[in-house]
Protein backbone atom coordinates (compact mmCIF):
# COMPACT_ATOMS: atom_id res chain seq x y z
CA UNK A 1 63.90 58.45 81.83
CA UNK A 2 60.20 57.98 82.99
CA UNK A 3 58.31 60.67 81.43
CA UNK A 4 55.06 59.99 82.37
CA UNK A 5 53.32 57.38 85.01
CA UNK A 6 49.92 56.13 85.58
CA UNK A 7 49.80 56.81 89.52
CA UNK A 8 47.51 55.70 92.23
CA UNK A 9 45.21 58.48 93.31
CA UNK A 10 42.68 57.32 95.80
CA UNK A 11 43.18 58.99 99.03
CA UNK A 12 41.37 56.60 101.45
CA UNK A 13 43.77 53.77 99.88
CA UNK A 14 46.88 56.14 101.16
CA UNK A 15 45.31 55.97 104.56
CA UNK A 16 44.06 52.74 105.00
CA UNK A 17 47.51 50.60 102.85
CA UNK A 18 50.21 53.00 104.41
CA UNK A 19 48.59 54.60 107.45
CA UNK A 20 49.17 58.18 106.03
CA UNK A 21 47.68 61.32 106.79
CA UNK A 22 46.55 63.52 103.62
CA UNK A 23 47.41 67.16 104.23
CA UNK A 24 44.20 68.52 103.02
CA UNK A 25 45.36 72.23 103.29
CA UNK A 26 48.18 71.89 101.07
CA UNK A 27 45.39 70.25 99.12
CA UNK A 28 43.23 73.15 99.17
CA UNK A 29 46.32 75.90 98.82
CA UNK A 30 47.35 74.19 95.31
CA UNK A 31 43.74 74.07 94.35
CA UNK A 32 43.38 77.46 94.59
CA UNK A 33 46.58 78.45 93.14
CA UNK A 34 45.74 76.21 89.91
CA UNK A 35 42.53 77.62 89.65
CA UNK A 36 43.58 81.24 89.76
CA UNK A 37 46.88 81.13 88.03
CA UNK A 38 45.59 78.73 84.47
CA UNK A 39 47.39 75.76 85.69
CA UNK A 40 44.03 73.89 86.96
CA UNK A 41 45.21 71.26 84.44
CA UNK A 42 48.25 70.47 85.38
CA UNK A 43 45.99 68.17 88.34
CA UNK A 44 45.25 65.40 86.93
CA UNK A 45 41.49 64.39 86.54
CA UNK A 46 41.72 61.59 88.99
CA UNK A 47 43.32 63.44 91.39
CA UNK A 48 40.74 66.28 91.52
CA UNK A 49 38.10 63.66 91.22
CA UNK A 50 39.34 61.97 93.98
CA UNK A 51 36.97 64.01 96.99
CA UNK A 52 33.15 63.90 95.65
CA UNK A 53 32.21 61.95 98.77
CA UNK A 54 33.73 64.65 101.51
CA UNK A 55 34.25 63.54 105.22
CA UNK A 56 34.52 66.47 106.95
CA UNK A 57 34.59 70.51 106.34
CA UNK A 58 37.89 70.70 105.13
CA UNK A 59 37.23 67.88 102.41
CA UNK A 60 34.08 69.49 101.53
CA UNK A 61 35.56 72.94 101.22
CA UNK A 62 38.28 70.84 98.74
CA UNK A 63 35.26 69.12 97.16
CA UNK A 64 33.55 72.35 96.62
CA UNK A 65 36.62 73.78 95.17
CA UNK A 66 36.91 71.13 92.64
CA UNK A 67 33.32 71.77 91.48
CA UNK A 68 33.88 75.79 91.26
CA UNK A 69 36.97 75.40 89.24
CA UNK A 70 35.93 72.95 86.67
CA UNK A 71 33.08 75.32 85.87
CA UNK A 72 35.41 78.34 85.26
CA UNK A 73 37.99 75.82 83.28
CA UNK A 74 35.00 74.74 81.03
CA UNK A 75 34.16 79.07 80.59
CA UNK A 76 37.33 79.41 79.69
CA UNK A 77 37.79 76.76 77.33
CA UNK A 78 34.33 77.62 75.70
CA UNK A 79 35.84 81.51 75.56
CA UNK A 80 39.21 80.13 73.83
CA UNK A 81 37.09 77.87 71.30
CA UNK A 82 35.02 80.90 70.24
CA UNK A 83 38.37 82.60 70.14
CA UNK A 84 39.74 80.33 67.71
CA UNK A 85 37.06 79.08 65.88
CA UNK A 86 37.08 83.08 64.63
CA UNK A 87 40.81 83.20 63.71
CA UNK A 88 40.18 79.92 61.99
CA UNK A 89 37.22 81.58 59.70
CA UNK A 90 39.42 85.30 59.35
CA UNK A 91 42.51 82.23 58.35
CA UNK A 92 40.45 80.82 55.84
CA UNK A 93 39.11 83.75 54.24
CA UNK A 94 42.44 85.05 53.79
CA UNK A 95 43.55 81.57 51.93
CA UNK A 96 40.47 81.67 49.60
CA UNK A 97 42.09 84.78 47.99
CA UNK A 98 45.44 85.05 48.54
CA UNK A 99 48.12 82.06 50.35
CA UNK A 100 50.12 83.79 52.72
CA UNK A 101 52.74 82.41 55.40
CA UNK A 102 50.69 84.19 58.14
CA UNK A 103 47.09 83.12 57.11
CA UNK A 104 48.68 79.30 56.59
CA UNK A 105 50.17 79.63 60.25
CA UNK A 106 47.05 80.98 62.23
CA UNK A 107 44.35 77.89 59.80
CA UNK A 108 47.18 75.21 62.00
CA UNK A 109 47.83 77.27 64.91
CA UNK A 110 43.38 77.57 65.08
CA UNK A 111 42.85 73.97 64.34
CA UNK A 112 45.04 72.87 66.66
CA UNK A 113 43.81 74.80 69.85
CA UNK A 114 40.10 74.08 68.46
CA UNK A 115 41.28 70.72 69.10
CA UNK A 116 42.59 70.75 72.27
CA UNK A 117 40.01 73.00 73.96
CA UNK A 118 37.29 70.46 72.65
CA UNK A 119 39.07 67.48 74.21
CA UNK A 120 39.47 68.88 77.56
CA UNK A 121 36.15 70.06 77.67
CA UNK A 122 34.92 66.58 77.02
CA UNK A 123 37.33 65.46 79.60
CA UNK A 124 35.79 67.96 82.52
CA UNK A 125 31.99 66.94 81.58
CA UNK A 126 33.13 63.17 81.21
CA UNK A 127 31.67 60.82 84.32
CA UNK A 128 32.87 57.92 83.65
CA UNK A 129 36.64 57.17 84.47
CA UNK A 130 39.41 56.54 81.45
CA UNK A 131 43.53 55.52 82.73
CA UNK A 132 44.51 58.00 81.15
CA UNK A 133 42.72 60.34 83.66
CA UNK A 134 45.48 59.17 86.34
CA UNK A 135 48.39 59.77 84.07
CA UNK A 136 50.87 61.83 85.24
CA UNK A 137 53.38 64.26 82.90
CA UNK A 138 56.66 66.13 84.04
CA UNK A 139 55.06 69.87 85.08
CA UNK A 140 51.90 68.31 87.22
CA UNK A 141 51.07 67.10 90.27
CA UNK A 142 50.62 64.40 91.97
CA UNK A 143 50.26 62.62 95.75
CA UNK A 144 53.70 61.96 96.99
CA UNK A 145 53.89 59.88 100.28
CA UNK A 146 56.66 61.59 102.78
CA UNK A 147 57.07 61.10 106.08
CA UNK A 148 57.08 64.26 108.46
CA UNK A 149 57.19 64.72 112.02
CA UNK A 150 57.33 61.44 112.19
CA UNK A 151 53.82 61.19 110.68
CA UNK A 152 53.54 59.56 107.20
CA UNK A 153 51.88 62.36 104.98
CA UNK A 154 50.62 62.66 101.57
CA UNK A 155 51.53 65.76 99.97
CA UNK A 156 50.22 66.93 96.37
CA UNK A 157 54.06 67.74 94.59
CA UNK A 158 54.99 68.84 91.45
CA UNK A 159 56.85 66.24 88.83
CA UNK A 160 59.33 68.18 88.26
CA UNK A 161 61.95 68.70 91.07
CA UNK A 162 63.39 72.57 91.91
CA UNK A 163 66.76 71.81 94.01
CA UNK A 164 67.46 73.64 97.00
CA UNK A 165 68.41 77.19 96.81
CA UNK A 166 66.72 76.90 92.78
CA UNK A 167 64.57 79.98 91.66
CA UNK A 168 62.17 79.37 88.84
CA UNK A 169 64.65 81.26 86.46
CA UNK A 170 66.68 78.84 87.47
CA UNK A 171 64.93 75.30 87.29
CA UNK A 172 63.96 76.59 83.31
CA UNK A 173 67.98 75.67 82.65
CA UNK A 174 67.33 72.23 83.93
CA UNK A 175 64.04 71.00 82.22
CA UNK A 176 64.64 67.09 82.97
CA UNK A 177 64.78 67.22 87.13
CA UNK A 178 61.73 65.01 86.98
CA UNK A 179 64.23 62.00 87.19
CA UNK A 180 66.98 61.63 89.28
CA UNK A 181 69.69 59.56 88.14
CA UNK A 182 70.98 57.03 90.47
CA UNK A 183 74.13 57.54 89.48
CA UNK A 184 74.28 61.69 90.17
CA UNK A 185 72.62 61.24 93.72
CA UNK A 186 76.01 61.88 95.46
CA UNK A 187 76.93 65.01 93.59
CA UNK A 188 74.02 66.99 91.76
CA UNK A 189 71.06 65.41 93.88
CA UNK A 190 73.28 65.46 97.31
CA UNK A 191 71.23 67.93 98.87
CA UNK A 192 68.23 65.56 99.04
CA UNK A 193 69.40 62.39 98.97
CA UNK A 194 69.48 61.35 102.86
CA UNK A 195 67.46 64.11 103.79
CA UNK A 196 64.23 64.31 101.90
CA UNK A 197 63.09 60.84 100.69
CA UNK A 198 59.60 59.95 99.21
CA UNK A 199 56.89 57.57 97.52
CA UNK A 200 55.20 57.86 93.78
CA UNK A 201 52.84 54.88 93.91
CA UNK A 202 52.23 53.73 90.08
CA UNK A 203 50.82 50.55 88.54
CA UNK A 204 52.88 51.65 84.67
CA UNK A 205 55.33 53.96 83.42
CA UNK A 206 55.51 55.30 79.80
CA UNK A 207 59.15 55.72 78.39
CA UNK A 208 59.80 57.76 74.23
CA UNK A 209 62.13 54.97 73.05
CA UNK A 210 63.71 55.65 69.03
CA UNK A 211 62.14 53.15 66.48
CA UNK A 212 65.49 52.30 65.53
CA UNK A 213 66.71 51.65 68.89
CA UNK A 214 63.52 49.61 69.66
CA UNK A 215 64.50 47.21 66.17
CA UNK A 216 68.00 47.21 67.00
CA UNK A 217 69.09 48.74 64.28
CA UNK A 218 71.30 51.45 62.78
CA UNK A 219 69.42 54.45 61.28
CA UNK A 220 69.83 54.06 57.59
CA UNK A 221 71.46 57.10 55.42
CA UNK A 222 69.30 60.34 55.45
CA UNK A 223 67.03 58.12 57.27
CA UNK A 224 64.73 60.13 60.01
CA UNK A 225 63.74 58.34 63.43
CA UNK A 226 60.37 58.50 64.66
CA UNK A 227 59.76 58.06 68.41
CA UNK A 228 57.82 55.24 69.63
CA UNK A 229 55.59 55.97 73.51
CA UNK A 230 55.84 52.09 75.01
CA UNK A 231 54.24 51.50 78.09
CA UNK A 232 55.46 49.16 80.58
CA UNK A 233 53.58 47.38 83.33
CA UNK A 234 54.72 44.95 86.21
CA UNK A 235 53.61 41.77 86.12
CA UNK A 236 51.56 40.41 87.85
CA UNK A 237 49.62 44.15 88.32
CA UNK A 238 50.91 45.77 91.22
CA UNK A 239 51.29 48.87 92.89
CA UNK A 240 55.01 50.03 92.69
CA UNK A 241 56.46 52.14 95.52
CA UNK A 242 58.58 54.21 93.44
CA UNK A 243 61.63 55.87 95.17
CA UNK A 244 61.84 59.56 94.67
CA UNK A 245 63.51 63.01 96.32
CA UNK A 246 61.49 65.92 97.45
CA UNK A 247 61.91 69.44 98.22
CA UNK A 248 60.34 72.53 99.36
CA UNK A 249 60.78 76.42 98.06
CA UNK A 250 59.09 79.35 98.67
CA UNK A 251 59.77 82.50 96.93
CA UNK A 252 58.43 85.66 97.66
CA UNK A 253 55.53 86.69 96.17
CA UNK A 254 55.46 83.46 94.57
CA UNK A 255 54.48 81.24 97.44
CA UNK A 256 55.13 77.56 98.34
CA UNK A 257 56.20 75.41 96.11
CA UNK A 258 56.43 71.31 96.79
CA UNK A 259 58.13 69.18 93.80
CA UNK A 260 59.91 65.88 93.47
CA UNK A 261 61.61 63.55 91.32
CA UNK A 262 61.49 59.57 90.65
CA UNK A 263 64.82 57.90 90.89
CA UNK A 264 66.06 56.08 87.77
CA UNK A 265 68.65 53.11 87.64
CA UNK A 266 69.74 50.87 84.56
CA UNK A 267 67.12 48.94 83.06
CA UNK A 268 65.98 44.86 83.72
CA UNK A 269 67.25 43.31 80.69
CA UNK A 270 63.52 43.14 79.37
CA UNK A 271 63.69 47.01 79.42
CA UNK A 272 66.62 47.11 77.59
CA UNK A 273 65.62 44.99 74.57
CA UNK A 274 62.48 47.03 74.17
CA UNK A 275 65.41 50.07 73.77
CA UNK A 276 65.55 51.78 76.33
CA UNK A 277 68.78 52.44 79.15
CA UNK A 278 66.63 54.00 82.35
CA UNK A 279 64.34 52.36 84.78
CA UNK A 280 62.00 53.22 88.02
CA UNK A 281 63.39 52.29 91.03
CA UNK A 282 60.48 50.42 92.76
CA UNK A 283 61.82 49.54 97.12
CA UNK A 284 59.93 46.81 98.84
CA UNK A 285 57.27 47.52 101.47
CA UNK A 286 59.45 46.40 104.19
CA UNK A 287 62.06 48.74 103.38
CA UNK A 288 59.52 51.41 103.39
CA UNK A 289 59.86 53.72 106.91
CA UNK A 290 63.95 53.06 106.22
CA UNK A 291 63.29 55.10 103.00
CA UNK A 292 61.17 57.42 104.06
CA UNK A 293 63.62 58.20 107.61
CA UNK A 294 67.59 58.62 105.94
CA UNK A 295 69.73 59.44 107.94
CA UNK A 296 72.00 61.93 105.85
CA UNK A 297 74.96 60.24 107.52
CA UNK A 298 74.48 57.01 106.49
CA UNK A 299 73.49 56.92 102.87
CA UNK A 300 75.20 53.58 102.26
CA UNK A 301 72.18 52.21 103.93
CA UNK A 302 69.80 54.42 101.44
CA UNK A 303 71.91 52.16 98.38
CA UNK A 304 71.69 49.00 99.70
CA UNK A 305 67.65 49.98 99.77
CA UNK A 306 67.67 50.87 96.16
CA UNK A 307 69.55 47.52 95.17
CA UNK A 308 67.10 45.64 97.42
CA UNK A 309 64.29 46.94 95.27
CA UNK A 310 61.41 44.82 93.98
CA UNK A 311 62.20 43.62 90.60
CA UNK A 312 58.66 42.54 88.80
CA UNK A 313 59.18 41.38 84.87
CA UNK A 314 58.15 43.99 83.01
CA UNK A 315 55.60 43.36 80.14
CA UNK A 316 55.52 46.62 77.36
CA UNK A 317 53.20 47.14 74.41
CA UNK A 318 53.06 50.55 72.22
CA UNK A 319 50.86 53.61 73.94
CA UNK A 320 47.48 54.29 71.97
């Protein structure tokens, strides 16, 4: 399974490579709702980084949003490190006289968060750019091209699909809807495949592959395995069209809700030695409107675009 991607996020590349429209209003809409509801994170640095030189009033309003938000992110982080800086001294003082289970929790727990807060706090004042800035996790966001009213459109989605008729009670039994199997399209994916089709543009994906599995070799007795993050990247460096299914919910009270998934096939056999059995599915650009217009009664033709896929060698080294 791919679970995580370093995506393409510049906007005016979209526009000028694929001729797509962004939808700056659903833009603004998620903005909002990740700024108000904690999830201001879950946007990739890149991606809100991507509007500091605005065009118009509605990119400025986005621009100006980006701005506002990072501000009350940094409060708030500089509200939890004060937070947990305090149950890290009450933790400590606790363990000078007396080690309890409690007191031994809340030192890790503190550290931990003191950790965290102070990295993405570096990461919101940071100016200078970093990859790992573009990389994209199952739970955020990230552009997805579509095509809609017969306008290709660039819509920020979720990476984690909710099916059709799914509440979010529902998608919490199903944590791994980021991929799609190729193999399950006709029966647990049916109601997108040849009817909602879209584009994750990438340049690497990131796979968890067991040590064991990447040596080729049987665990021994007793013996634990540790996981191993591997990167993979086409070569030569290119920007893969990645085939994925998207959907749209709204629930009430808990407004709109855009999400997707990236296809996954068997490996190249290069994949497979590193030990690993899933693989992107990256279509060619000349199968591109095809993909992004099924016809749900003809999803033959959708297959045949998935075997004709662009099939770079891929080149993998461990993750720092």
């Amino acid at each position: 399974m791919c679970y995580s991607a370093q995506i393409v996020v510049e906007h005016r590349k979209f526009e000028r490579e694929y001729g797509a429209t962004i939808d700056i209003r659903r833009y603004v809409e998620l903005f909002w709702e990740k700024r108000n509801d904690g999830g201001w994170l879950k946007i990739p640095k890149a991606m809100r980084g991507d509007w500091g030189m605005p065009r118009n009033d509605a990119e400025r309003e986005l621009a100006d949003l980006v701005v506002a938000a990072d501000a009350a992110q940094a409060n708030a982080l500089q509200s939890e490190l004060f937070a947990q800086r305090t149950r890290l001294v009450a933790a400590e003082r606790s363990l000078a006289s007396r080690t309890t289970k409690k007191a031994t929790n809340d030192q890790r727990v503190a550290r931990d968060k003191i950790e965290r807060a102070q990295r993405n706090l570096a990461d919101l004042s940071r100016t200078h750019a970093l990859d790992r800035d573009a990389r994209l996790f199952p739970g955020q966001y990230a552009p997805v091209l579509i095509e809609r009213d017969g306008v290709r459109t660039i819509v920020p989605m979720r990476y984690q699909c909710r099916l059709p008729g799914w509440s979010a009670q529902t998608e919490r039994k199903y944590p791994g809807t980021y991929n799609a199997r190729r193999d399950k399209l006709g029966n647990a994916w049916s109601r997108l495949f040849g009817k909602q089709h879209g584009i994750l543009v990438i340049n690497a994906f990131y796979e968890n592959i067991g040590r064991a599995a990447m040596e080729h070799r049987q665990l021994a007795p007793d013996e634990g395995d540790e996981n191993v993050v591997l990167e993979f990247r086409p070569v030569p460096p290119q920007d893969m069209l990645v085939a994925c299914l998207w959907s749209y919910s709204a629930e009430p009270g808990q407004g709109v809700m855009y999400s997707f998934a990236a296809i996954t096939d068997e490996p190249p056999p290069e994949i497979a030695a590193a030990g690993h059995d899933r693989c992107v599915v990256p279509i060619k650009r000349e199968n591109l409107d095809a993909w992004l217009r099924p016809e749900a009664a003809d999803v033959a033709r959708q297959q045949v675009i998935l075997d004709d896929r662009e099939r770079p060698f891929y080149e993998h080294r461990q993750a720092a």
